[in-house]
Protein backbone atom coordinates (compact mmCIF):
# COMPACT_ATOMS: atom_id res chain seq x y z
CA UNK A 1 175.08 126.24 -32.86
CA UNK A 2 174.79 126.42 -36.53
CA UNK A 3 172.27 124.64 -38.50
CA UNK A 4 173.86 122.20 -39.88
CA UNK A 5 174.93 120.94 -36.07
CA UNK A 6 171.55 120.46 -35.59
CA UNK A 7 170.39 116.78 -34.37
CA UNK A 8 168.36 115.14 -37.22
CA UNK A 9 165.44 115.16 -35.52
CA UNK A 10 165.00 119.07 -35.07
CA UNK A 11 166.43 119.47 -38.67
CA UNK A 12 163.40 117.51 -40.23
CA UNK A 13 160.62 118.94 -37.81
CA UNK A 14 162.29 122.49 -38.69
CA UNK A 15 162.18 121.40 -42.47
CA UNK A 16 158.33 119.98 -42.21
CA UNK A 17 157.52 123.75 -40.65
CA UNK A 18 159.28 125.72 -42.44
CA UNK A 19 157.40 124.12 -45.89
CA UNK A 20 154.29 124.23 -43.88
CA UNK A 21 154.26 127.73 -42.49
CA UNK A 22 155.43 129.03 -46.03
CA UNK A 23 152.48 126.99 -47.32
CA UNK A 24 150.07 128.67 -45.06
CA UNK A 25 151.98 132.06 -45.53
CA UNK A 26 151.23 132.11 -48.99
CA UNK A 27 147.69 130.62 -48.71
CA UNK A 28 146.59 133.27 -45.95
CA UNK A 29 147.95 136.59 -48.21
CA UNK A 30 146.18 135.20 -51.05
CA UNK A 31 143.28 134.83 -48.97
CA UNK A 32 143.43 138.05 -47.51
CA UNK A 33 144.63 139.70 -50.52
CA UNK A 34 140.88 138.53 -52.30
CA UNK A 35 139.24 139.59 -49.43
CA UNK A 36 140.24 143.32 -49.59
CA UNK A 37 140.01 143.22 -53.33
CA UNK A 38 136.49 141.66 -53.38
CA UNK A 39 135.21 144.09 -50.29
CA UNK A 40 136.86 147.36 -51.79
CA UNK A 41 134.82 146.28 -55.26
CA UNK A 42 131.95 146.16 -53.20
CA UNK A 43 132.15 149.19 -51.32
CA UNK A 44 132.26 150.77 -55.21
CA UNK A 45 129.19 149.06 -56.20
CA UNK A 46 127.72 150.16 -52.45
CA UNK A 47 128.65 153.89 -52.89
CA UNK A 48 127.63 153.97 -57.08
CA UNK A 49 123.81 152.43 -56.05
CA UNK A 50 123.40 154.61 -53.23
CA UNK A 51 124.67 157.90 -55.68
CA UNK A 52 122.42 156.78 -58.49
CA UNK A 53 119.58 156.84 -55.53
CA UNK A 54 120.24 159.85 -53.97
CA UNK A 55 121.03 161.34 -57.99
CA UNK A 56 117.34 160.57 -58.89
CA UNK A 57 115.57 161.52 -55.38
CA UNK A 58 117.83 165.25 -56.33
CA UNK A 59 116.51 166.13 -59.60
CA UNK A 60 113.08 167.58 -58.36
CA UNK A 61 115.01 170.10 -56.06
CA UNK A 62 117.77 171.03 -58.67
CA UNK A 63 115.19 171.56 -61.07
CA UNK A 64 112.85 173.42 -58.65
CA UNK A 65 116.00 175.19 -56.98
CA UNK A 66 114.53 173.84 -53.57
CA UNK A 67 117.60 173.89 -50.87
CA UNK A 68 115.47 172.69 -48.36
CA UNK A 69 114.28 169.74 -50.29
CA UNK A 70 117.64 169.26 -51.30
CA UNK A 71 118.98 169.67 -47.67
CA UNK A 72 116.20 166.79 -46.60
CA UNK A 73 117.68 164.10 -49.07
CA UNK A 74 121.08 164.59 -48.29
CA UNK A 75 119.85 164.19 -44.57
CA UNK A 76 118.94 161.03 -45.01
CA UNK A 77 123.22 160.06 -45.58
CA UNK A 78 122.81 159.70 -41.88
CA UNK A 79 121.67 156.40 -42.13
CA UNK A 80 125.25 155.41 -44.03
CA UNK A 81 127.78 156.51 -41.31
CA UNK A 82 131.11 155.76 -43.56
CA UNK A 83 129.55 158.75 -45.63
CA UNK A 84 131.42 161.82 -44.31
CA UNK A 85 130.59 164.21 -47.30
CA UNK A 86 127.87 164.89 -49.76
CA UNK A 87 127.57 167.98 -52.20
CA UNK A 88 125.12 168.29 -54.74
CA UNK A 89 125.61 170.93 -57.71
CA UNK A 90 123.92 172.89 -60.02
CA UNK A 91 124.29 172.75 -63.63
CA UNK A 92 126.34 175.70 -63.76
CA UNK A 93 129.16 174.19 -61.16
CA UNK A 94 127.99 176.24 -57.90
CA UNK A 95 127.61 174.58 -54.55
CA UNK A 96 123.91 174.20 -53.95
CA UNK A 97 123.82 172.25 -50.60
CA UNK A 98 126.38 169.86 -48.47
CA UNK A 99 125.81 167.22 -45.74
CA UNK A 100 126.56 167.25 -42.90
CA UNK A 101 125.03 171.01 -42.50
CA UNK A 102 127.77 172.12 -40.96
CA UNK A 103 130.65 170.70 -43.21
CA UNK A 104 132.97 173.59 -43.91
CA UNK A 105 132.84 174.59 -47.60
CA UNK A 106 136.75 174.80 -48.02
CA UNK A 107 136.29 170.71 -47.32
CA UNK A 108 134.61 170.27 -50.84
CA UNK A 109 136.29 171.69 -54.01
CA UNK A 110 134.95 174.53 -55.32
CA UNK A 111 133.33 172.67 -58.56
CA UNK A 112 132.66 169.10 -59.13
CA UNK A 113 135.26 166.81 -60.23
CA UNK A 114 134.57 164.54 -63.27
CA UNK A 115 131.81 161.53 -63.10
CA UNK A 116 132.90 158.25 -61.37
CA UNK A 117 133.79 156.39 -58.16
CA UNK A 118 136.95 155.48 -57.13
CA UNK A 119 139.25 155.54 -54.18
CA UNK A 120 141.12 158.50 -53.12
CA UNK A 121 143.79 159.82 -50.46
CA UNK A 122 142.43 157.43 -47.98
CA UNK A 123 138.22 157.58 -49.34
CA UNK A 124 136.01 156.24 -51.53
CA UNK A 125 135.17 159.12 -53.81
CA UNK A 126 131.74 158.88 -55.73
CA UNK A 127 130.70 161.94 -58.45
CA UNK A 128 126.94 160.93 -60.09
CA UNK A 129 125.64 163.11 -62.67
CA UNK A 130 121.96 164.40 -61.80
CA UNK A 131 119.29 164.60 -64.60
CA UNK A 132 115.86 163.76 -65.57
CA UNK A 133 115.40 161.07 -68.50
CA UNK A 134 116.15 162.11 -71.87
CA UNK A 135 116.83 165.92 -70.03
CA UNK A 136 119.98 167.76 -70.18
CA UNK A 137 121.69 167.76 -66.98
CA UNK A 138 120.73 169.44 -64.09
CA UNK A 139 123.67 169.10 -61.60
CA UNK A 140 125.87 166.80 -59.90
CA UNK A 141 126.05 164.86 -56.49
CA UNK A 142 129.11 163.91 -54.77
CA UNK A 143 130.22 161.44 -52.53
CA UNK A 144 132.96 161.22 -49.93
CA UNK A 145 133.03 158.23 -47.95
CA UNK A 146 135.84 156.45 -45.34
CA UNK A 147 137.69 153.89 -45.39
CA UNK A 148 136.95 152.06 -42.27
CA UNK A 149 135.15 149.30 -43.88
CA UNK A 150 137.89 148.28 -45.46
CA UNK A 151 140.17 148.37 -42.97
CA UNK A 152 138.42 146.45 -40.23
CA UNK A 153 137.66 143.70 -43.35
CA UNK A 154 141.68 143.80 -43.92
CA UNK A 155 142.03 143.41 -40.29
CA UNK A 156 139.56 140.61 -39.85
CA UNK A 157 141.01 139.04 -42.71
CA UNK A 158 144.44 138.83 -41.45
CA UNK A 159 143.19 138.15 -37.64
CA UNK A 160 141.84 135.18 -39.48
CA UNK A 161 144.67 134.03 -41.21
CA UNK A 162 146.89 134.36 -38.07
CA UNK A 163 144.70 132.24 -36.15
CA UNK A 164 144.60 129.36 -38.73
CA UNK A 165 148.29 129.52 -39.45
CA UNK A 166 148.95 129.22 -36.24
CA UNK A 167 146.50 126.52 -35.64
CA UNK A 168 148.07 124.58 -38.50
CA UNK A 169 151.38 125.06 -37.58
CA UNK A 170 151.08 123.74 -34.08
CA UNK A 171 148.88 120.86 -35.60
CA UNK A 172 152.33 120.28 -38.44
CA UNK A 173 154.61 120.37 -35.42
CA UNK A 174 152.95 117.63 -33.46
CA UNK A 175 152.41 115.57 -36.72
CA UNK A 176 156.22 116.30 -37.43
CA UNK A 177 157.33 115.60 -34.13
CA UNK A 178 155.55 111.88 -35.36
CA UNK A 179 156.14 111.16 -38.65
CA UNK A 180 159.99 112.56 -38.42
CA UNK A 181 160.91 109.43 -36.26
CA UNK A 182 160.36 107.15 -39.43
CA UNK A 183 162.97 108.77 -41.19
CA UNK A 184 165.14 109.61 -38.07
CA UNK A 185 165.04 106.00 -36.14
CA UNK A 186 166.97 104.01 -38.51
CA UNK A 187 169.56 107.08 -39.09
CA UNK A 188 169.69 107.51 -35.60
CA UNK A 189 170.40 103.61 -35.19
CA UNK A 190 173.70 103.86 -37.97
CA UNK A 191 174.53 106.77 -36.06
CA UNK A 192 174.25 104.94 -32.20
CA UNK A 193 175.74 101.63 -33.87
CA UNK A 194 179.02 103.13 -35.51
CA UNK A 195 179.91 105.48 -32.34
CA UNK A 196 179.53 102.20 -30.33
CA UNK A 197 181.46 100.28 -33.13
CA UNK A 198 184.36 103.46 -32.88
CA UNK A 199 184.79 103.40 -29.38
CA UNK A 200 184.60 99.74 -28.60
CA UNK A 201 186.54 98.85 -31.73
CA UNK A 202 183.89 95.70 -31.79
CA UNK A 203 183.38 95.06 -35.38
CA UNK A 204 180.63 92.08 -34.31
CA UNK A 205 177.90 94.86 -33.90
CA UNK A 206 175.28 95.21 -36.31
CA UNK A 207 172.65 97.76 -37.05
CA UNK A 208 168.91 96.73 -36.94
CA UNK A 209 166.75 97.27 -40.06
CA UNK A 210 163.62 98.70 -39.40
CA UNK A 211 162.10 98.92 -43.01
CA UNK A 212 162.38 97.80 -46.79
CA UNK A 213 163.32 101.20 -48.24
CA UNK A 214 166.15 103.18 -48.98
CA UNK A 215 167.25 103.37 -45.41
CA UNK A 216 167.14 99.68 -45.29
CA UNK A 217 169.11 98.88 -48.36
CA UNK A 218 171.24 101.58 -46.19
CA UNK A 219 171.42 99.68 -42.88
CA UNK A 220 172.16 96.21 -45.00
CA UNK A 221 175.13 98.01 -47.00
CA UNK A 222 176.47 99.45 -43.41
CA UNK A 223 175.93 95.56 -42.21
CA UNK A 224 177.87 94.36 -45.24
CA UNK A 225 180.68 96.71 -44.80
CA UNK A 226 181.09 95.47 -41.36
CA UNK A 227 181.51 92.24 -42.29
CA UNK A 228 184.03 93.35 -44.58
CA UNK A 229 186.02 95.38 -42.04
CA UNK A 230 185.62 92.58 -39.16
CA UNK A 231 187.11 90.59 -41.68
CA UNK A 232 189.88 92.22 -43.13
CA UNK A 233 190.82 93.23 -39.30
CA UNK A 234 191.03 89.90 -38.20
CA UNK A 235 193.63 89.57 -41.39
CA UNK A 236 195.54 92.30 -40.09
CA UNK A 237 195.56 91.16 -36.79
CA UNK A 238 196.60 88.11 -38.16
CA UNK A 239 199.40 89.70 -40.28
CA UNK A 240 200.21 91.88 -37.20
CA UNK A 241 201.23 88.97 -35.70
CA UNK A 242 202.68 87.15 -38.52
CA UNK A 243 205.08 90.62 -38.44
CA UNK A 244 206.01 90.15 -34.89
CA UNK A 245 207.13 86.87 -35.41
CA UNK A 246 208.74 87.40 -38.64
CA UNK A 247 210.28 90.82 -37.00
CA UNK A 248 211.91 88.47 -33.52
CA UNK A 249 213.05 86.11 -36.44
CA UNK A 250 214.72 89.55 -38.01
CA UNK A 251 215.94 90.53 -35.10
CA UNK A 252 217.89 87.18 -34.94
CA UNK A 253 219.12 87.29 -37.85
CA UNK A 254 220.12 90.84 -37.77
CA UNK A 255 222.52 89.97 -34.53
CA UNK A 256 223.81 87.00 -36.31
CA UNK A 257 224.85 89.07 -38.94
CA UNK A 258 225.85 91.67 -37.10
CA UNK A 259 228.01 89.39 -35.43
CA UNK A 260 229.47 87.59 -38.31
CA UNK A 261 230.09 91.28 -39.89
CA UNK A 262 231.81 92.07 -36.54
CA UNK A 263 234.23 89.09 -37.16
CA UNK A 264 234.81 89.83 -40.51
CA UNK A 265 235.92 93.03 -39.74
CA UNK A 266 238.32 92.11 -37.31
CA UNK A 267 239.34 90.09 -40.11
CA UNK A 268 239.94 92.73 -42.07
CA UNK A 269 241.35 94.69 -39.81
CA UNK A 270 243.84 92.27 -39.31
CA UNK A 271 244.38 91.54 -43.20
CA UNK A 272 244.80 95.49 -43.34
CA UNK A 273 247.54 95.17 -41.08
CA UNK A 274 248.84 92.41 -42.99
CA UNK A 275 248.29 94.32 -46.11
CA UNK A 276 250.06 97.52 -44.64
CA UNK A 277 253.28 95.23 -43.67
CA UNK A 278 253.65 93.43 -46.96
CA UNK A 279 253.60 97.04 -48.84
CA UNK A 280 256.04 98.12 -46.19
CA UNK A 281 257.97 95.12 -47.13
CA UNK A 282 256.95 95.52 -51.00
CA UNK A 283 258.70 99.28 -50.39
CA UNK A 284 261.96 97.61 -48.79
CA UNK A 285 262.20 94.87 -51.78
CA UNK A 286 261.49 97.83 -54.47
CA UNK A 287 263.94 99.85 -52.85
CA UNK A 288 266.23 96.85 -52.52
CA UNK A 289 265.57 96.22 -56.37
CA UNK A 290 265.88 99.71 -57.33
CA UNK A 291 269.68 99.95 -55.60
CA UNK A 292 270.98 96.59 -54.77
CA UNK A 293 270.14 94.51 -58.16
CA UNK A 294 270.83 97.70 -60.66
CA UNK A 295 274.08 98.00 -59.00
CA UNK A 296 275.35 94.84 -60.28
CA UNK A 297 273.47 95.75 -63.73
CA UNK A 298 275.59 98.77 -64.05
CA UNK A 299 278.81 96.76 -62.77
CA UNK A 300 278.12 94.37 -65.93
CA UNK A 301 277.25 96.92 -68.26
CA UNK A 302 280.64 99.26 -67.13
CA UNK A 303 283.13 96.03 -67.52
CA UNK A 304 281.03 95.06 -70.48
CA UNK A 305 281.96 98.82 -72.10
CA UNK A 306 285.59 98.65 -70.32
CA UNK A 307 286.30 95.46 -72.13
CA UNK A 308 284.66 96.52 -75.90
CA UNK A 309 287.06 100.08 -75.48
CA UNK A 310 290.51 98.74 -73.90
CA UNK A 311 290.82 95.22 -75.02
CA UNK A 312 288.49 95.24 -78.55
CA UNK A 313 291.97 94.80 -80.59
CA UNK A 314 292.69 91.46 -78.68
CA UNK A 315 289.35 90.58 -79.15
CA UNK A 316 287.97 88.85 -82.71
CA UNK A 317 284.32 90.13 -84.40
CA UNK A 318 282.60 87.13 -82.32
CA UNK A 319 283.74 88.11 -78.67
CA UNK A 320 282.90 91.80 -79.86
CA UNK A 321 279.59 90.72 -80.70
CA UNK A 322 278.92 88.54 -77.04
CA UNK A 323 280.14 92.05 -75.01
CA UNK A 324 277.25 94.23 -77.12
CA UNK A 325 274.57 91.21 -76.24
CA UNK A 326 275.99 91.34 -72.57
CA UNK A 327 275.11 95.03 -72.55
CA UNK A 328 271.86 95.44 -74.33
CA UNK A 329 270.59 92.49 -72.06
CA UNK A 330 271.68 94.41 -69.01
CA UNK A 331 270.09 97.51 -70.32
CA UNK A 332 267.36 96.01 -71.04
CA UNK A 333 266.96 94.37 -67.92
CA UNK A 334 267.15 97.77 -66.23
CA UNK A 335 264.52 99.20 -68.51
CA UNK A 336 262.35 96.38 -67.17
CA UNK A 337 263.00 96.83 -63.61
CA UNK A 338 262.09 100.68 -63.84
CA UNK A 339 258.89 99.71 -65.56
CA UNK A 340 258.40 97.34 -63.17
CA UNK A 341 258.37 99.95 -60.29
CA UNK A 342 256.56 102.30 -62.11
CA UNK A 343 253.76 99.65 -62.13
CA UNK A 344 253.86 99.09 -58.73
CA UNK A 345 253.95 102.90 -57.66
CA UNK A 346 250.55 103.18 -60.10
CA UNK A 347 248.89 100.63 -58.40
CA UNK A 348 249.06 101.99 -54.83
CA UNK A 349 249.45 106.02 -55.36
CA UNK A 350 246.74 107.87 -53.72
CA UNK A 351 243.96 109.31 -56.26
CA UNK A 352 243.52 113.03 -56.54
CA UNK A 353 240.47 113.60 -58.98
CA UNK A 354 239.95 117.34 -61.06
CA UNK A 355 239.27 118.70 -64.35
CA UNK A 356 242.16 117.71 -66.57
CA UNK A 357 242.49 118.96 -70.20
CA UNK A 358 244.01 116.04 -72.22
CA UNK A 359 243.70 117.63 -75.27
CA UNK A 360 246.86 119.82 -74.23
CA UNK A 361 248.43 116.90 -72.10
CA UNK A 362 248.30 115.02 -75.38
CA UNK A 363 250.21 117.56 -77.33
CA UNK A 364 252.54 117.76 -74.36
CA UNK A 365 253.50 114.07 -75.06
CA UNK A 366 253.31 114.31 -78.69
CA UNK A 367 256.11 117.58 -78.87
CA UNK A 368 257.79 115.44 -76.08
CA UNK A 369 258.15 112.65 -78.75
CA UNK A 370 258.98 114.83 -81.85
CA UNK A 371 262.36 116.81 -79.56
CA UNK A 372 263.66 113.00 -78.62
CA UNK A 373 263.53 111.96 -82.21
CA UNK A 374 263.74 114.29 -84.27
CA UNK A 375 264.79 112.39 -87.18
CA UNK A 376 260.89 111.07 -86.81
CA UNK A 377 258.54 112.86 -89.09
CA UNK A 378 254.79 111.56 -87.51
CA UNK A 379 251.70 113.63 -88.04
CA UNK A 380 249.51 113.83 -85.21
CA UNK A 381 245.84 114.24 -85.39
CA UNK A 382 244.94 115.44 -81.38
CA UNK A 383 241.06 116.58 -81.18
CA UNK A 384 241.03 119.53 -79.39
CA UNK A 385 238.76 120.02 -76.06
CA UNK A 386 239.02 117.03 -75.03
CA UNK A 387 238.70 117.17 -71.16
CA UNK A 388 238.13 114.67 -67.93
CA UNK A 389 237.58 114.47 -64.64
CA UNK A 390 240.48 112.27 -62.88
CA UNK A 391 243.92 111.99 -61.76
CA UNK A 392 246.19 114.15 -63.50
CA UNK A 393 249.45 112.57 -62.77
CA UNK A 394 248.26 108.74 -63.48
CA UNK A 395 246.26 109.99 -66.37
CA UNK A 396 249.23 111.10 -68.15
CA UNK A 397 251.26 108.28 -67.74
CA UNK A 398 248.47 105.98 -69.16
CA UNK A 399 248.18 108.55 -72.24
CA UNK A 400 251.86 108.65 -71.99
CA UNK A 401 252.21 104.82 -72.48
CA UNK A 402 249.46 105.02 -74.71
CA UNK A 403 251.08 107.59 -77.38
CA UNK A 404 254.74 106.05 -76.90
CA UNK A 405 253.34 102.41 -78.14
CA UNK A 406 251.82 103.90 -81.18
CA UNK A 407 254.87 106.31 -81.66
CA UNK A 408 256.96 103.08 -81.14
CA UNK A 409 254.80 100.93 -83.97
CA UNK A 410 254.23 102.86 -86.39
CA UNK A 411 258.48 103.21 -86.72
CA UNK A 412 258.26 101.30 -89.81
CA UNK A 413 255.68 103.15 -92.06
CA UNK A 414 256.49 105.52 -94.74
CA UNK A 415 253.75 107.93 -93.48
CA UNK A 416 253.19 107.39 -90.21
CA UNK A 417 249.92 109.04 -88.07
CA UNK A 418 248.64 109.06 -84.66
CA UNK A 419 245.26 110.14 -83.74
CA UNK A 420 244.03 111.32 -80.36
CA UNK A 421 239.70 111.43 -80.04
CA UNK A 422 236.75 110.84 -78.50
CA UNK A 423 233.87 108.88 -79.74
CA UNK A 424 230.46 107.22 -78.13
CA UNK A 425 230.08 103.87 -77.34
CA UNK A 426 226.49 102.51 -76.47
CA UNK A 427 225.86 106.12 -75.08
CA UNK A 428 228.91 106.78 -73.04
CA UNK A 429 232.14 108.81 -74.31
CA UNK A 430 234.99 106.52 -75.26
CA UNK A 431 238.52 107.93 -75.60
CA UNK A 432 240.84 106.61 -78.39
CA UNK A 433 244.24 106.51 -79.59
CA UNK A 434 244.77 104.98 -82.99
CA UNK A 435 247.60 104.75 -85.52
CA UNK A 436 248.60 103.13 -88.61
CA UNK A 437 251.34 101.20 -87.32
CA UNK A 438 252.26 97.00 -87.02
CA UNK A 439 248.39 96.57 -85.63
CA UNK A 440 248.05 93.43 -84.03
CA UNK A 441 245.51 89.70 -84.48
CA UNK A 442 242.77 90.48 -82.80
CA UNK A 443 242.68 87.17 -81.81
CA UNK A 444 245.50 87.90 -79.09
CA UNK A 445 243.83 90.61 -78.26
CA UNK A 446 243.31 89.63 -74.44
CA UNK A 447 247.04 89.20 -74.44
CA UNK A 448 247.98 93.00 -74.89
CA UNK A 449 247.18 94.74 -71.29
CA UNK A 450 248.59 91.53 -69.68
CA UNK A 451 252.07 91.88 -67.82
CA UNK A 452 255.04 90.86 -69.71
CA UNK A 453 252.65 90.11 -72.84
CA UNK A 454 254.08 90.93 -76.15
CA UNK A 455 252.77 90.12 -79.39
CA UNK A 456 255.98 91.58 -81.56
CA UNK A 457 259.88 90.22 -80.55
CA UNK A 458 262.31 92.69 -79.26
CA UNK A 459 264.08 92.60 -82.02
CA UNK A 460 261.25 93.71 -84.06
CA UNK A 461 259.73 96.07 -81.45
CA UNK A 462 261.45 96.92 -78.37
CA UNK A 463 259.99 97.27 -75.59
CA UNK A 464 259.43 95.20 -71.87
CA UNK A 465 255.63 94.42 -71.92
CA UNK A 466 254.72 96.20 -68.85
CA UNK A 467 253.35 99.72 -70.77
CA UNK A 468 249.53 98.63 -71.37
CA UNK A 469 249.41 96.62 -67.80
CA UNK A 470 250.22 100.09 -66.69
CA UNK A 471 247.53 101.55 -68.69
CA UNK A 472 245.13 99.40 -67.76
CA UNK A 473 245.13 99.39 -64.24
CA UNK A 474 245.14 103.53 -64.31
CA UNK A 475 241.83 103.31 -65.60
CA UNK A 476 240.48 100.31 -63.76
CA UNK A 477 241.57 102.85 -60.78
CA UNK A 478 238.72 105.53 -62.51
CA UNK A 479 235.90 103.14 -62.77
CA UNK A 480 236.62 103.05 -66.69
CA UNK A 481 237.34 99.84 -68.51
CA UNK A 482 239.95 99.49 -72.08
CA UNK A 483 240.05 97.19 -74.76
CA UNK A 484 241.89 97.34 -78.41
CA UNK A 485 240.55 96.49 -82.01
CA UNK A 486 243.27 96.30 -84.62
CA UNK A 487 244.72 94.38 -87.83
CA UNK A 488 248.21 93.07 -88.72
CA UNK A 489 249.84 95.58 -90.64
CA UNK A 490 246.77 98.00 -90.63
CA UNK A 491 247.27 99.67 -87.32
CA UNK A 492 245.57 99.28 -83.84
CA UNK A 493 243.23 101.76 -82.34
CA UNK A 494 243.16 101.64 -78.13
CA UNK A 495 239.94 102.73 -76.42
CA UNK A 496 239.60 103.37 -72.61
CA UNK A 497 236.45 105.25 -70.69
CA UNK A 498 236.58 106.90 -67.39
């Protein structure tokens, strides 16, 4: 287990420790650090007043050249046992006499090393100069001493240190184990009061304060957020059950519905049956239209032209004139029943939408126009690229009907002109098709994609009213809409989206 899993408890008795022992840690090496420092300085000072001694009890037998003598004062080293060597000199460098007696002579050097004490490889060296006052010298003494001294102080030192750091950490542990618990308790509390809170889901508890502190203003804030959540759980409970009753309500509703939605599709059902016979009967009377009433049409118009070619002698400029009405109004009258069909095949065709280019279906209907009257000199002004997304076969009848009634009003200008293009109407392309024909009072303008609506008199215009209906409910079927702007004798333009 990691440290951070640690209870609270053991975390601040570790912390109080730890700061404690590194404390005493630091405390104890400084301690024993002086100690070996201060007992190594005076093991120098020891060693330099016991040289200086020996130094001035040496300068009789130097000076005399007295081994014996000399031999005796060295002797008397015994009395220091951490002195292991002693040497004295003569003034020329030469080994006059050693202690201990016996002390090999390869153990000293071979002439004296320069004045001074000081530790080293493991000793306290000491070299003292040997001469009378206000003589020249006479020799030199040296001094080789160990460094046990030291080393039992060092250990001593740190036996000491161990023993109070240890002392004082076991003293810091029980007054941790003590003082911890007034930091600990009221964490421990939160801690024992929001697992029983969690698993009880009993938002009533609250958390004792056991002090003014920051832990208190703690354990108040926890208290006040309970009140909060008890609160806004009663709410939900509240709403929870508010939602139950609105969701049975729903559910209701939603079979109601479901019910009334299931009759209305019956209904439909049975008004697409309906629907389906009264196009198959729509498709009998059409065909019955298309043969049985064109029949007599073309019986009319036959006698009509029988009469006028066999009998037109017998016949004065008046009757002449009633046979040509008879026939244009029977022509005419077939004219109007095609159209007529044509608008009902538009209406219930079956859609097939891709990319058309009407651009080129446009010039299509335009060359169309110019091989059926030749005699007709109209410039045309098609944009080019012009291209949709639709039904190519209805789309060319509208822009059929669409070219045909400009072609068909502008037969009475000197220079006539029909333009095909697109433009943008509040953000959305607009298709056009204007000329410089008749135009129109815009104040019949609702009039001109109504069926049978003319605004110009056969005579002046033919034509059976049925063209812009057609138009219009092409691109109704394409989700687009159409209207028409225009002036008398200034031309109309015709706009439709998709």
């Amino acid at each position: 287990m990691s440290l951070r899993d640690w209870p609270i408890k053991q975390k601040l008795t570790a912390m109080l420790l730890l700061i404690s022992g590194l404390v005493l840690l630091l405390t104890s090496a400084a301690f024993v650090t002086y100690q070996v420092v201060a007992f190594r300085q005076t093991t120098l000072k020891n060693l330099a007043t016991l040289g200086r001694v020996i130094a001035a009890n040496s300068t009789a037998s130097l000076a005399f050249a007295n081994q014996a003598d000399a031999r005796e004062i060295l002797s008397a080293l015994k009395a220091e046992p951490h002195v292991v060597a002693a040497a004295l000199y003569d003034k020329d460098g030469r080994l006059f006499s050693r202690y201990p007696a016996d002390l090999p002579r390869d153990s000293l050097s071979a002439a004296p090393a320069r004045d001074g004490y000081r530790f080293e490889q493991g000793h306290v060296i000491g070299v003292e100069a040997v001469a009378e006052v206000g003589s020249t010298r006479l020799g030199t003494l040296y001094l080789r001493s160990d460094m046990k001294a030291v080393s039992r102080t060092l250990w001593l030192s740190a036996g000491i240190a161990a023993g109070v750091m240890a002392i004082s950490l076991l003293a810091a542990y029980l007054l941790a184990a003590v003082l911890q618990g007034w930091i600990s308790q009221p964490i421990l509390t939160l801690a024992e009061t929001a697992t029983a809170i969690s698993t009880r889901q009993d938002y009533s508890v609250r958390a004792p304060k056991l002090g003014e502190d920051e832990l208190g203003t703690l354990t108040d804030a926890f208290n006040q957020m309970l009140d909060r959540i008890g609160d806004q759980n009663r709410a939900l409970k509240a709403s929870e059950e508010e939602l139950r009753r609105y969701a049975g309500e729903l559910e209701q509703r939603v079979a109601e519905r479901t019910h009334e939605l299931e009759e209305r599709n019956e209904a439909l059902r049975r008004n697409a049956a309906e629907l389906a016979a009264s196009n198959t009967e729509l498709d009998a009377f059409a065909y019955s239209v298309s043969h049985d009433l064109r029949a007599p049409l073309r019986s009319i118009d036959g006698f009509s032209q029988v009469l006028l070619e066999d009998y037109a002698a017998r016949l004065d400029e008046a009757g002449r004139d009633s046979l040509q009405r008879v026939r244009a109004a029977t022509q005419r009258m077939g004219t109007l029943i095609d159209d007529l069909l044509k608008l009902a095949r538009v209406t219930r065709a079956e859609m097939r939408t891709e990319a058309v280019d009407l651009s080129g279906m446009a010039q299509d209907i335009a060359a169309e126009l110019q091989r059926t009257t030749p005699a007709r000199q109209v410039e045309f002004a098609i944009a080019p690229g012009l291209g949709a997304r639709g039904d190519p076969r209805l789309l060319r009848v509208a822009l059929d009907n669409l070219l045909r009634n400009s072609w068909k009003y502008t037969a009475k200008q000197a220079q006539p002109r029909i333009e095909f293009a697109s433009i943008q109407v509040n953000g959305t392309r607009a298709f056009m098709v204007r000329d410089n024909g008749a135009g129109f009072d815009m104040k019949y303008a609702d009039k001109l994609f109504g069926v049978f609506q003319r605004l110009h008199s056969a005579s002046e215009f033919e034509g059976t009213g049925v063209g812009l209906a057609t138009v219009r409910r092409i691109i109704t079927r394409h989700g687009g809409r159409t209207w028409a702007e225009g002036a008398v004798g200034q031309g109309a333009t015709f706009y439709f989206t998709l």
